[in-house]
PDB file of N, CA and C in Angstrom:
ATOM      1  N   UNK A   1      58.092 -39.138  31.116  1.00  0.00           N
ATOM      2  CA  UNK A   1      58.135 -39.882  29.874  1.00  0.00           C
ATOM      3  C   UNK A   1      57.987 -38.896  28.705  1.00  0.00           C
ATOM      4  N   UNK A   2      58.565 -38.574  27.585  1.00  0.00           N
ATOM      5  CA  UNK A   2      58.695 -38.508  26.311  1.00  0.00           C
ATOM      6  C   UNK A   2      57.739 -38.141  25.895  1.00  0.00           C
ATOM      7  N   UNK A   3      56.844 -37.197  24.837  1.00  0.00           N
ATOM      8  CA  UNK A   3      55.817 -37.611  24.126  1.00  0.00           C
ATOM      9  C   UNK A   3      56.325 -37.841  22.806  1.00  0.00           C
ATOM     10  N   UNK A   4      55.527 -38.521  22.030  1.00  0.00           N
ATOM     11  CA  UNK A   4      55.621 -38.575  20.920  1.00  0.00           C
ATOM     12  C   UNK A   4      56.438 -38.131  20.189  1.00  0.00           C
ATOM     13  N   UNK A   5      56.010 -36.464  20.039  1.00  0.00           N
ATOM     14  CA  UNK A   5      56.740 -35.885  19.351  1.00  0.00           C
ATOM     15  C   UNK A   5      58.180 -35.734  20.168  1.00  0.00           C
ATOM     16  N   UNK A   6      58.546 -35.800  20.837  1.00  0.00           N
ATOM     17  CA  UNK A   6      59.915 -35.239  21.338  1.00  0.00           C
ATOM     18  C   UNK A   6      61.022 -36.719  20.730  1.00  0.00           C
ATOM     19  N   UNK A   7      59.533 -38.116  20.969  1.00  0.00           N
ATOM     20  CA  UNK A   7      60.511 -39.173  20.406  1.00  0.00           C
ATOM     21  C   UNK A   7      60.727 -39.588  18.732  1.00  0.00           C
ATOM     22  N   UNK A   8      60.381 -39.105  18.113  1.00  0.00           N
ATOM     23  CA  UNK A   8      60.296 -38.707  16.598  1.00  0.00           C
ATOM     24  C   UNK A   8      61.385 -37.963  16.545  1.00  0.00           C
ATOM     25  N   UNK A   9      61.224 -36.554  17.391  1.00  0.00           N
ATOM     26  CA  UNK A   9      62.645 -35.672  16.887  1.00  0.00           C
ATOM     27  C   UNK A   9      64.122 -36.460  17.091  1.00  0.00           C
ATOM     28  N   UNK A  10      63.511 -37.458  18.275  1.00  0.00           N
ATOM     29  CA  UNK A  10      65.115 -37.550  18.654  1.00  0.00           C
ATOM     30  C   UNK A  10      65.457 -38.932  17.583  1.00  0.00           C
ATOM     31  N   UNK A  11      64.382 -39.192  17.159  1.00  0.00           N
ATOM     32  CA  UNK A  11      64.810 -40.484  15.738  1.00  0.00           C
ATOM     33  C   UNK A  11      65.714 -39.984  14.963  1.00  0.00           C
ATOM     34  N   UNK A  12      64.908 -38.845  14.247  1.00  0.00           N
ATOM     35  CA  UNK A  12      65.482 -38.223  13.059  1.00  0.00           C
ATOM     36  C   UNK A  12      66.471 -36.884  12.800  1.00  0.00           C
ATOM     37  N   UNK A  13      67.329 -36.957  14.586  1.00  0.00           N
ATOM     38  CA  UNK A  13      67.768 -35.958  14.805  1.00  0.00           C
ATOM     39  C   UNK A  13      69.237 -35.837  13.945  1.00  0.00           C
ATOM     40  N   UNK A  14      69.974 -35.366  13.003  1.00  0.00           N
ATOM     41  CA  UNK A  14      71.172 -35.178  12.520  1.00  0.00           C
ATOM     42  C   UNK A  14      72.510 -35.542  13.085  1.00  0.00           C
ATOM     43  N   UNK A  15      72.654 -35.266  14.225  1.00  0.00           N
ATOM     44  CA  UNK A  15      73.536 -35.000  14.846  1.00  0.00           C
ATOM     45  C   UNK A  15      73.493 -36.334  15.590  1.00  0.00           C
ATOM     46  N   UNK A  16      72.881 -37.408  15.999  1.00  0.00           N
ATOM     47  CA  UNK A  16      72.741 -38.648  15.832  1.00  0.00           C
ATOM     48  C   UNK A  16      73.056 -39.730  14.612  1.00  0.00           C
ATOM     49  N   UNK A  17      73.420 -41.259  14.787  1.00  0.00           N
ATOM     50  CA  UNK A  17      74.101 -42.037  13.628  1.00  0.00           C
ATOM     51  C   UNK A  17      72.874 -42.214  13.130  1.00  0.00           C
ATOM     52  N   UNK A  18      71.813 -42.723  13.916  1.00  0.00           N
ATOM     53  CA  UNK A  18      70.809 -43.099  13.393  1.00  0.00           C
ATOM     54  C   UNK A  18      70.065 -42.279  12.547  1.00  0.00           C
ATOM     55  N   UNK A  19      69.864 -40.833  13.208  1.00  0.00           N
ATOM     56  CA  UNK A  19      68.950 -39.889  12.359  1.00  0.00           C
ATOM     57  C   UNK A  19      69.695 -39.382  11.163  1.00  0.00           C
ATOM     58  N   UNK A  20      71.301 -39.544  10.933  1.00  0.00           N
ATOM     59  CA  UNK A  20      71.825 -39.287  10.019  1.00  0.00           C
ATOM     60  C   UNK A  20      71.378 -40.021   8.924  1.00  0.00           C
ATOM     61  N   UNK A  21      71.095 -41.126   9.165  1.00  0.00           N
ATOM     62  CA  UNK A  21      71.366 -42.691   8.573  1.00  0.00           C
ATOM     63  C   UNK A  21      69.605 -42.559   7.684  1.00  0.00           C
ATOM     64  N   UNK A  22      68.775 -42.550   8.288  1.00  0.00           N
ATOM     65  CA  UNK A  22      67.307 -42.304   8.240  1.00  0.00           C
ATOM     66  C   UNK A  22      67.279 -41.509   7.071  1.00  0.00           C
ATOM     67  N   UNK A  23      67.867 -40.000   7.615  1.00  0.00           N
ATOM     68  CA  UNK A  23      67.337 -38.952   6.517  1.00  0.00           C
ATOM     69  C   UNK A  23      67.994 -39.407   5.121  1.00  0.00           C
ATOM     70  N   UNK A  24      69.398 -39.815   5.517  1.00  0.00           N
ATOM     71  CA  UNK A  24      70.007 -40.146   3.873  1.00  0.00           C
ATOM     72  C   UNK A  24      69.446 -41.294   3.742  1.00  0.00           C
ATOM     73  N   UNK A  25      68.710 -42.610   3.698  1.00  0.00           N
ATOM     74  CA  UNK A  25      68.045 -43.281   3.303  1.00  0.00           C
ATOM     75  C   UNK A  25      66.657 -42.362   2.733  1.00  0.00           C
ATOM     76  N   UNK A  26      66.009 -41.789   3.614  1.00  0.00           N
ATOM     77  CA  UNK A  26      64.711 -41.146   2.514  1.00  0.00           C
ATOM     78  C   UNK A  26      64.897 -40.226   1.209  1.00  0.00           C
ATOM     79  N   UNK A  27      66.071 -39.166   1.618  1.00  0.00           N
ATOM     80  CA  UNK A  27      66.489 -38.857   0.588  1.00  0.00           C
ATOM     81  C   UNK A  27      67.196 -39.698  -0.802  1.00  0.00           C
ATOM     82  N   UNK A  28      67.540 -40.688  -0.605  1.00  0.00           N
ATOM     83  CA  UNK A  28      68.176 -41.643  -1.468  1.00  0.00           C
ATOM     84  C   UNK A  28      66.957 -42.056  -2.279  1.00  0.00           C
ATOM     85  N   UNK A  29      66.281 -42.828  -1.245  1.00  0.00           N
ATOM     86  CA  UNK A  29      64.842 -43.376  -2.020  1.00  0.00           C
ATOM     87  C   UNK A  29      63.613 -42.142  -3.060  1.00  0.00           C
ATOM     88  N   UNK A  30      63.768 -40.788  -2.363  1.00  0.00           N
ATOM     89  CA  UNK A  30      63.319 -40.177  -2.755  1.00  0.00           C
ATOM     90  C   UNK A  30      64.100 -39.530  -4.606  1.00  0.00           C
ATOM     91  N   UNK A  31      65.380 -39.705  -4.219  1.00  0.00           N
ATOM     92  CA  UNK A  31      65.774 -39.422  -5.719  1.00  0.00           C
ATOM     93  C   UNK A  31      66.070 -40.487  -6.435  1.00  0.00           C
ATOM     94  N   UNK A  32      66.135 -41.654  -6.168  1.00  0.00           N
ATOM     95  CA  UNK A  32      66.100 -42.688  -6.990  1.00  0.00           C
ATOM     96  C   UNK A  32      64.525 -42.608  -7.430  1.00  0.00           C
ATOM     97  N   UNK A  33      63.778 -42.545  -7.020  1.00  0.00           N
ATOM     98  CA  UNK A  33      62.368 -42.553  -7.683  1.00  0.00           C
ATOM     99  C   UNK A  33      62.326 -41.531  -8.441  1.00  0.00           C
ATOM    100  N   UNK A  34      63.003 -40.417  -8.466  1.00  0.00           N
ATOM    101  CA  UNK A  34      62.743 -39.383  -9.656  1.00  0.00           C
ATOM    102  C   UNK A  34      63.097 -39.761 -10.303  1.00  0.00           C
ATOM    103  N   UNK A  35      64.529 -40.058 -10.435  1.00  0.00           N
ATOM    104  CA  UNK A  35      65.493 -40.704 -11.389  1.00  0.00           C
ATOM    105  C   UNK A  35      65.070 -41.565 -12.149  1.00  0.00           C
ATOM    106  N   UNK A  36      64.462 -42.453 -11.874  1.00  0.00           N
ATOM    107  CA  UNK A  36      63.852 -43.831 -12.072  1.00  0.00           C
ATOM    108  C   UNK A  36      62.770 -43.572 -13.048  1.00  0.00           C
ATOM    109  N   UNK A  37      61.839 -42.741 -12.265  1.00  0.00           N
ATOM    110  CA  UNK A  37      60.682 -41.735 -13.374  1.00  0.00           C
ATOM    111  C   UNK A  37      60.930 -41.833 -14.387  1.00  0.00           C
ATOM    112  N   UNK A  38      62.441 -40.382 -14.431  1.00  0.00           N
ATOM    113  CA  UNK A  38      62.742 -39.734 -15.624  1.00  0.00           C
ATOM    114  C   UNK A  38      63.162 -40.346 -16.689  1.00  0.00           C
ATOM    115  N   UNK A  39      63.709 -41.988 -16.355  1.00  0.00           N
ATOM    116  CA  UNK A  39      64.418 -42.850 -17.397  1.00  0.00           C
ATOM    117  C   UNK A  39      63.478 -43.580 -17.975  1.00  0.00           C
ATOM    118  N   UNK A  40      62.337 -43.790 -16.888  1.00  0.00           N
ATOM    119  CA  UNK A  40      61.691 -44.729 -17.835  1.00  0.00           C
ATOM    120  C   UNK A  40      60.626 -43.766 -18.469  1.00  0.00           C
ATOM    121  N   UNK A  41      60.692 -42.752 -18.684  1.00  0.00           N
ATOM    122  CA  UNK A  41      59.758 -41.912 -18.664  1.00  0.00           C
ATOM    123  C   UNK A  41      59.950 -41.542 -20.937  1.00  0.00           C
ATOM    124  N   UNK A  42      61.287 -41.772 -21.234  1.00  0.00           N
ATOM    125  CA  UNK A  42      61.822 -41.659 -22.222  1.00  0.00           C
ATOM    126  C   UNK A  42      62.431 -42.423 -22.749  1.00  0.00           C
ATOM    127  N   UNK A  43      62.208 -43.802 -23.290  1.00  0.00           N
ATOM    128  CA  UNK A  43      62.803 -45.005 -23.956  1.00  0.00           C
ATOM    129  C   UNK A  43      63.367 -44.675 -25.330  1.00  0.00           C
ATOM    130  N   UNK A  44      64.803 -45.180 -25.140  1.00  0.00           N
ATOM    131  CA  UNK A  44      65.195 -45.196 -26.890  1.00  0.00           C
ATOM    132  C   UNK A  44      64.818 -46.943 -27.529  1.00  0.00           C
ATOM    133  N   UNK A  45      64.388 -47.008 -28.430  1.00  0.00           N
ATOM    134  CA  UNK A  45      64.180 -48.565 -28.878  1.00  0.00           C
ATOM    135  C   UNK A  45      64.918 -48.265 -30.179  1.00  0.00           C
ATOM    136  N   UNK A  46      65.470 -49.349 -30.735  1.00  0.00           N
ATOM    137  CA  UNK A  46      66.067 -49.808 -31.963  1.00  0.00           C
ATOM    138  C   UNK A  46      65.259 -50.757 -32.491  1.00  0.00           C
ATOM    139  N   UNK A  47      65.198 -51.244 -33.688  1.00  0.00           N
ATOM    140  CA  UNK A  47      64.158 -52.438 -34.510  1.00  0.00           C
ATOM    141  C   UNK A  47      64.983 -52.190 -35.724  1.00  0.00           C
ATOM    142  N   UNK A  48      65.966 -53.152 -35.586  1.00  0.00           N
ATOM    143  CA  UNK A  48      66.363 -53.971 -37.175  1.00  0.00           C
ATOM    144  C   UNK A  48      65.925 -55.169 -37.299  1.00  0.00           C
ATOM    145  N   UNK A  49      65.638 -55.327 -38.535  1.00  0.00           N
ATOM    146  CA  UNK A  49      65.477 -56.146 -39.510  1.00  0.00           C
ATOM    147  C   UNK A  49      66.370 -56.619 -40.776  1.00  0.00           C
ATOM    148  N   UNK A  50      66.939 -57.312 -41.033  1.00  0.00           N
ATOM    149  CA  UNK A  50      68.332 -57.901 -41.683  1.00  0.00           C
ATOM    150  C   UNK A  50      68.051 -59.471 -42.059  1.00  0.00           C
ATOM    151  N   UNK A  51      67.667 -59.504 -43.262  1.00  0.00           N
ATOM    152  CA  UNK A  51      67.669 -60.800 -44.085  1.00  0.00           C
ATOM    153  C   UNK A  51      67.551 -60.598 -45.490  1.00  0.00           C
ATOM    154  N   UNK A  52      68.192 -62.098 -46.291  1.00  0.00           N
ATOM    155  CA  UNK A  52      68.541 -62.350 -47.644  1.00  0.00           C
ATOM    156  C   UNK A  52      67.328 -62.166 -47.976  1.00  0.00           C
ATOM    157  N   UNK A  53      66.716 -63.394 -47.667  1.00  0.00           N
ATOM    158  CA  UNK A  53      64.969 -63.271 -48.485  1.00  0.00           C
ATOM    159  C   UNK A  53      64.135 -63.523 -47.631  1.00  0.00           C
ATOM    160  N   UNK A  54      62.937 -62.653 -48.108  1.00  0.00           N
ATOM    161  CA  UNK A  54      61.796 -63.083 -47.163  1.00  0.00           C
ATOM    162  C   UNK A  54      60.444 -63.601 -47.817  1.00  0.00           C
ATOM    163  N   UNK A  55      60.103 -64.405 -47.812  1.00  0.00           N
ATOM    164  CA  UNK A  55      58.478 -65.538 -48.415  1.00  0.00           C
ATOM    165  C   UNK A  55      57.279 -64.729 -48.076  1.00  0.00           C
ATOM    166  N   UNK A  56      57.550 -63.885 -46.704  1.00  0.00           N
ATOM    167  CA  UNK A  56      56.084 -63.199 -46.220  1.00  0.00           C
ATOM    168  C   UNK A  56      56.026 -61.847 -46.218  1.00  0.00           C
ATOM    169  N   UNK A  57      55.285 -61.318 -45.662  1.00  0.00           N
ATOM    170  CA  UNK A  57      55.473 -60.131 -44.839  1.00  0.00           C
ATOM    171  C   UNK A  57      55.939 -59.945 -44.017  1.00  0.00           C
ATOM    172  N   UNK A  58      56.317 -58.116 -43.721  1.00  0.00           N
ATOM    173  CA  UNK A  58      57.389 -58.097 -42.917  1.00  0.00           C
ATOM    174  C   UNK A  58      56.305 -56.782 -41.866  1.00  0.00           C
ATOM    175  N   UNK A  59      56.171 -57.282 -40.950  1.00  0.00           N
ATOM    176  CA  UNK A  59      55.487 -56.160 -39.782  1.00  0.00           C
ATOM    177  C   UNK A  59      56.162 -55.402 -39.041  1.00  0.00           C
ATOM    178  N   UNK A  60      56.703 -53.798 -38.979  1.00  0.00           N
ATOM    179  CA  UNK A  60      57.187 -54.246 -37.666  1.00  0.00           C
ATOM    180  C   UNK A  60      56.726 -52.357 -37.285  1.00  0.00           C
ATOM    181  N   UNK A  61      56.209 -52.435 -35.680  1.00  0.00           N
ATOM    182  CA  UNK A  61      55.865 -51.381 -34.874  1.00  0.00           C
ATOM    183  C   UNK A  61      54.315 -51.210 -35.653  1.00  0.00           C
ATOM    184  N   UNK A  62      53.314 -52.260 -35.608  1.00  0.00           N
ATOM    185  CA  UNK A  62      51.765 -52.260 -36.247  1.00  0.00           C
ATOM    186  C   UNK A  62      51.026 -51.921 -34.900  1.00  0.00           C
ATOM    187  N   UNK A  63      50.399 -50.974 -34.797  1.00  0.00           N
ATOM    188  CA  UNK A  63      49.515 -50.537 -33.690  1.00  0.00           C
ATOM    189  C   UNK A  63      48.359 -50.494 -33.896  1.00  0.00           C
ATOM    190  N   UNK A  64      47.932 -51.211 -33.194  1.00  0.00           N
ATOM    191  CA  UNK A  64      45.976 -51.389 -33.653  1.00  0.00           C
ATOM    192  C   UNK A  64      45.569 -49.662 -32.646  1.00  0.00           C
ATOM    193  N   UNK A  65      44.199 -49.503 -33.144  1.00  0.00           N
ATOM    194  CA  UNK A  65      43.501 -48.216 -32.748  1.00  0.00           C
ATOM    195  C   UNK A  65      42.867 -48.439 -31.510  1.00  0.00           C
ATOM    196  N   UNK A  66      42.751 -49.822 -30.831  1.00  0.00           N
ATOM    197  CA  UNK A  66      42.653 -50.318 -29.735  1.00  0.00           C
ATOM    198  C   UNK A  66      42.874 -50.360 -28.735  1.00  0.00           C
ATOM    199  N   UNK A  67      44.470 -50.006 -28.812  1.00  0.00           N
ATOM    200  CA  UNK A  67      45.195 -49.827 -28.145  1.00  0.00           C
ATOM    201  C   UNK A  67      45.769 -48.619 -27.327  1.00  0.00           C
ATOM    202  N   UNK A  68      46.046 -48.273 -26.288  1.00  0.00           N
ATOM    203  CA  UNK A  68      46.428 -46.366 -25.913  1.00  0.00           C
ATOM    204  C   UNK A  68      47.727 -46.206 -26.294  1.00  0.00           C
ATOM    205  N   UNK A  69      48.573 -46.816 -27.177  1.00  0.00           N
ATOM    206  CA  UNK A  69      49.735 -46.294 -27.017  1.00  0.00           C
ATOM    207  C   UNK A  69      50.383 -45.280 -27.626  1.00  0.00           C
ATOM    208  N   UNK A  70      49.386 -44.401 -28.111  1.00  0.00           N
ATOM    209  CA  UNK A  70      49.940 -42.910 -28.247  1.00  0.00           C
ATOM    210  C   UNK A  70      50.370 -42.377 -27.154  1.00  0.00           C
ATOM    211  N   UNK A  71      49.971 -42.097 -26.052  1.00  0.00           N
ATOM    212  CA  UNK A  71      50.764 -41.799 -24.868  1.00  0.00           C
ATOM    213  C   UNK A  71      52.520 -41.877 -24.831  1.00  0.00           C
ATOM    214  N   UNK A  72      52.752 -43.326 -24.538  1.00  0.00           N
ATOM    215  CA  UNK A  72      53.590 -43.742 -24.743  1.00  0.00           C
ATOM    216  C   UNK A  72      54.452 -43.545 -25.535  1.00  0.00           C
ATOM    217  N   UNK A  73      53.961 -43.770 -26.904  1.00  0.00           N
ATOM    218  CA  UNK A  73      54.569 -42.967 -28.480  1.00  0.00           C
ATOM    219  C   UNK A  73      55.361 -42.000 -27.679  1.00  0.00           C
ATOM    220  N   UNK A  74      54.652 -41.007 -27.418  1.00  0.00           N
ATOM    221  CA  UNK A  74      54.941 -39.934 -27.805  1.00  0.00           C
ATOM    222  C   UNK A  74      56.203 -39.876 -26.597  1.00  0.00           C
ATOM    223  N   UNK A  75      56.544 -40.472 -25.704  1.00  0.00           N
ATOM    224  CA  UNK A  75      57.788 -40.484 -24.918  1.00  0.00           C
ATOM    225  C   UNK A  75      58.972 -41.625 -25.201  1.00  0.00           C
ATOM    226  N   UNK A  76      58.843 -42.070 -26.829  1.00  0.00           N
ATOM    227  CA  UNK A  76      59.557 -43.136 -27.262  1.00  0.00           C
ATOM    228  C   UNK A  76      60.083 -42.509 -28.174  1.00  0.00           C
ATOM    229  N   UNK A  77      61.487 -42.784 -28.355  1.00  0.00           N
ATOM    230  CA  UNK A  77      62.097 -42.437 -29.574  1.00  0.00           C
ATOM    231  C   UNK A  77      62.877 -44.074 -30.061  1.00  0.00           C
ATOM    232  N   UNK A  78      62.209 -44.637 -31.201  1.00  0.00           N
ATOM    233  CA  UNK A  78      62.179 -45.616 -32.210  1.00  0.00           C
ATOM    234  C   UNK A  78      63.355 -45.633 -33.495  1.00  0.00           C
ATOM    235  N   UNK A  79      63.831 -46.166 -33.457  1.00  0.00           N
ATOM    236  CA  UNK A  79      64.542 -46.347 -34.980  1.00  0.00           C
ATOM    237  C   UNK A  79      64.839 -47.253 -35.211  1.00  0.00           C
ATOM    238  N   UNK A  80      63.938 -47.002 -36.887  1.00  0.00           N
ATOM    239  CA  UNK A  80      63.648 -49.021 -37.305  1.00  0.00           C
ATOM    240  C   UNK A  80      64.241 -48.700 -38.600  1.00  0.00           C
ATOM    241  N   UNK A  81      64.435 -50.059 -38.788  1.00  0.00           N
ATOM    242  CA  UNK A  81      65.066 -50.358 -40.141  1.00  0.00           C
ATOM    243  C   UNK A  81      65.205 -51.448 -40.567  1.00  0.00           C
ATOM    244  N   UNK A  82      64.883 -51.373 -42.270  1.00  0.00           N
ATOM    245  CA  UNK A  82      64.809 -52.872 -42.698  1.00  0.00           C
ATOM    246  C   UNK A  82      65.455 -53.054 -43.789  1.00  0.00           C
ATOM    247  N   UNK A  83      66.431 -54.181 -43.600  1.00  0.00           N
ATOM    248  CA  UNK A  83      67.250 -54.374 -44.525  1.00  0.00           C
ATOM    249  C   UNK A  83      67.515 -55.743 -45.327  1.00  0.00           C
ATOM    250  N   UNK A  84      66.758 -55.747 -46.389  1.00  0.00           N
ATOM    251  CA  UNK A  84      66.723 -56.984 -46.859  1.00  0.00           C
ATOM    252  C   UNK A  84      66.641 -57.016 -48.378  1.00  0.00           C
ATOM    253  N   UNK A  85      67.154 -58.085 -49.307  1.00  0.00           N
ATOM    254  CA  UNK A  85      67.106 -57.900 -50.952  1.00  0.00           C
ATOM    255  C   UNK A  85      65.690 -58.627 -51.213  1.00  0.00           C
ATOM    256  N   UNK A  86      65.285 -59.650 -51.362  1.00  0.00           N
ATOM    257  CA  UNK A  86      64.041 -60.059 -51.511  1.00  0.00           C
ATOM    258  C   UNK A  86      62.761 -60.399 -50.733  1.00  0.00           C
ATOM    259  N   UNK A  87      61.825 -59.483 -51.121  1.00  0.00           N
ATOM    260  CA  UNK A  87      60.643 -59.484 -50.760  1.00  0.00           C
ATOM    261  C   UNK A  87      59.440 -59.762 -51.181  1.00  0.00           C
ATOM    262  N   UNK A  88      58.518 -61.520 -50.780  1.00  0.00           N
ATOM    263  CA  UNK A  88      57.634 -61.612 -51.287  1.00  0.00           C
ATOM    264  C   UNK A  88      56.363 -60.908 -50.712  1.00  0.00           C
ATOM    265  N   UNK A  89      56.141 -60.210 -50.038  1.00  0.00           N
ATOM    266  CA  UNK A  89      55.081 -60.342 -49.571  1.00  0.00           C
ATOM    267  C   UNK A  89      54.777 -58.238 -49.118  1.00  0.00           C
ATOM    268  N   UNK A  90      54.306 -57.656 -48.106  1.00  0.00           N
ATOM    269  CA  UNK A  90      54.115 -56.283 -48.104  1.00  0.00           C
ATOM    270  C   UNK A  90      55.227 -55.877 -46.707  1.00  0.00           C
ATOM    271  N   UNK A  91      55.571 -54.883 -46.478  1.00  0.00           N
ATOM    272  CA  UNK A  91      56.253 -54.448 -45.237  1.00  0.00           C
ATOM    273  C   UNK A  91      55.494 -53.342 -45.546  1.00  0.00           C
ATOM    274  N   UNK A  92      55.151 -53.647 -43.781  1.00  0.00           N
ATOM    275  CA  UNK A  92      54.178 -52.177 -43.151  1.00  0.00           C
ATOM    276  C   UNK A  92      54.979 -52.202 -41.956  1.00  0.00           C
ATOM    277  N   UNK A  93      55.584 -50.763 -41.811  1.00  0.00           N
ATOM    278  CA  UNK A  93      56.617 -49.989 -40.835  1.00  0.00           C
ATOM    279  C   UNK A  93      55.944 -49.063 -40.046  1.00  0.00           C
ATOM    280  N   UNK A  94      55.648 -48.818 -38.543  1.00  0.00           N
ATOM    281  CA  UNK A  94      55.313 -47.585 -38.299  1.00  0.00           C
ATOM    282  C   UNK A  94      53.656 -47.497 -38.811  1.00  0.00           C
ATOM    283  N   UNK A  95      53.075 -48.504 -38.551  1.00  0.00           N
ATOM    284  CA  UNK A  95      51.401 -48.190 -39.461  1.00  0.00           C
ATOM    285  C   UNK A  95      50.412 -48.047 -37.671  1.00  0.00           C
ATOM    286  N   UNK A  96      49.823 -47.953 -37.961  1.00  0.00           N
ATOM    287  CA  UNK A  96      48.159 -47.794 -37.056  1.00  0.00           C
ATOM    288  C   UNK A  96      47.109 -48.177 -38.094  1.00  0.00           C
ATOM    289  N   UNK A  97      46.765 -49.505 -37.339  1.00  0.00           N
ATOM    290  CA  UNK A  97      45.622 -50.332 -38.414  1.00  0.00           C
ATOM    291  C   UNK A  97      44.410 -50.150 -37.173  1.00  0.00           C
TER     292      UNK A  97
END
């Protein structure tokens, strides 16, 4: 009978469908998880804002000190913009309250 190890090698042996099949599945999984990492690892975000008039305030990307998302920040690249003719009230862009 076999030990162990001799039946392991012959799983993941190459030259077999199966052990072919095996290794390119771990390798697959193994670079999709880098991959996967690296994308979410660096987010582009957009934030428009586009109106005639506005009655209030306008908030947008307000980060309380509460919060950790400097981390994060710092692997985000953001571009906001606000585009509007009347404004009653304050727009705070990009603040840490």
């Amino acid at each position: 009978m076999p030990s162990l190890a001799e039946q392991f090698e012959n799983l993941i042996d190459p030259s077999t469908a199966l052990g072919a099949f095996l290794i390119s599945l771990v390798a697959g999984l193994v670079c999709s998880f880098i991959t996967g990492w690296q994308a979410c690892k660096y987010k582009n975000r957009k934030n428009d804002i586009e109106a005639n008039d506005v009655g209030g305030s306008i908030n947008q990307d307000v980060n309380s000190d509460q919060s950790n998302n400097y981390d994060k920040a710092s692997f985000e690249k953001t571009k906001n913009s606000i585009k509007v003719r009347n404004v009653q009230g304050d727009i705070n862009q990009d603040v840490r309250k």
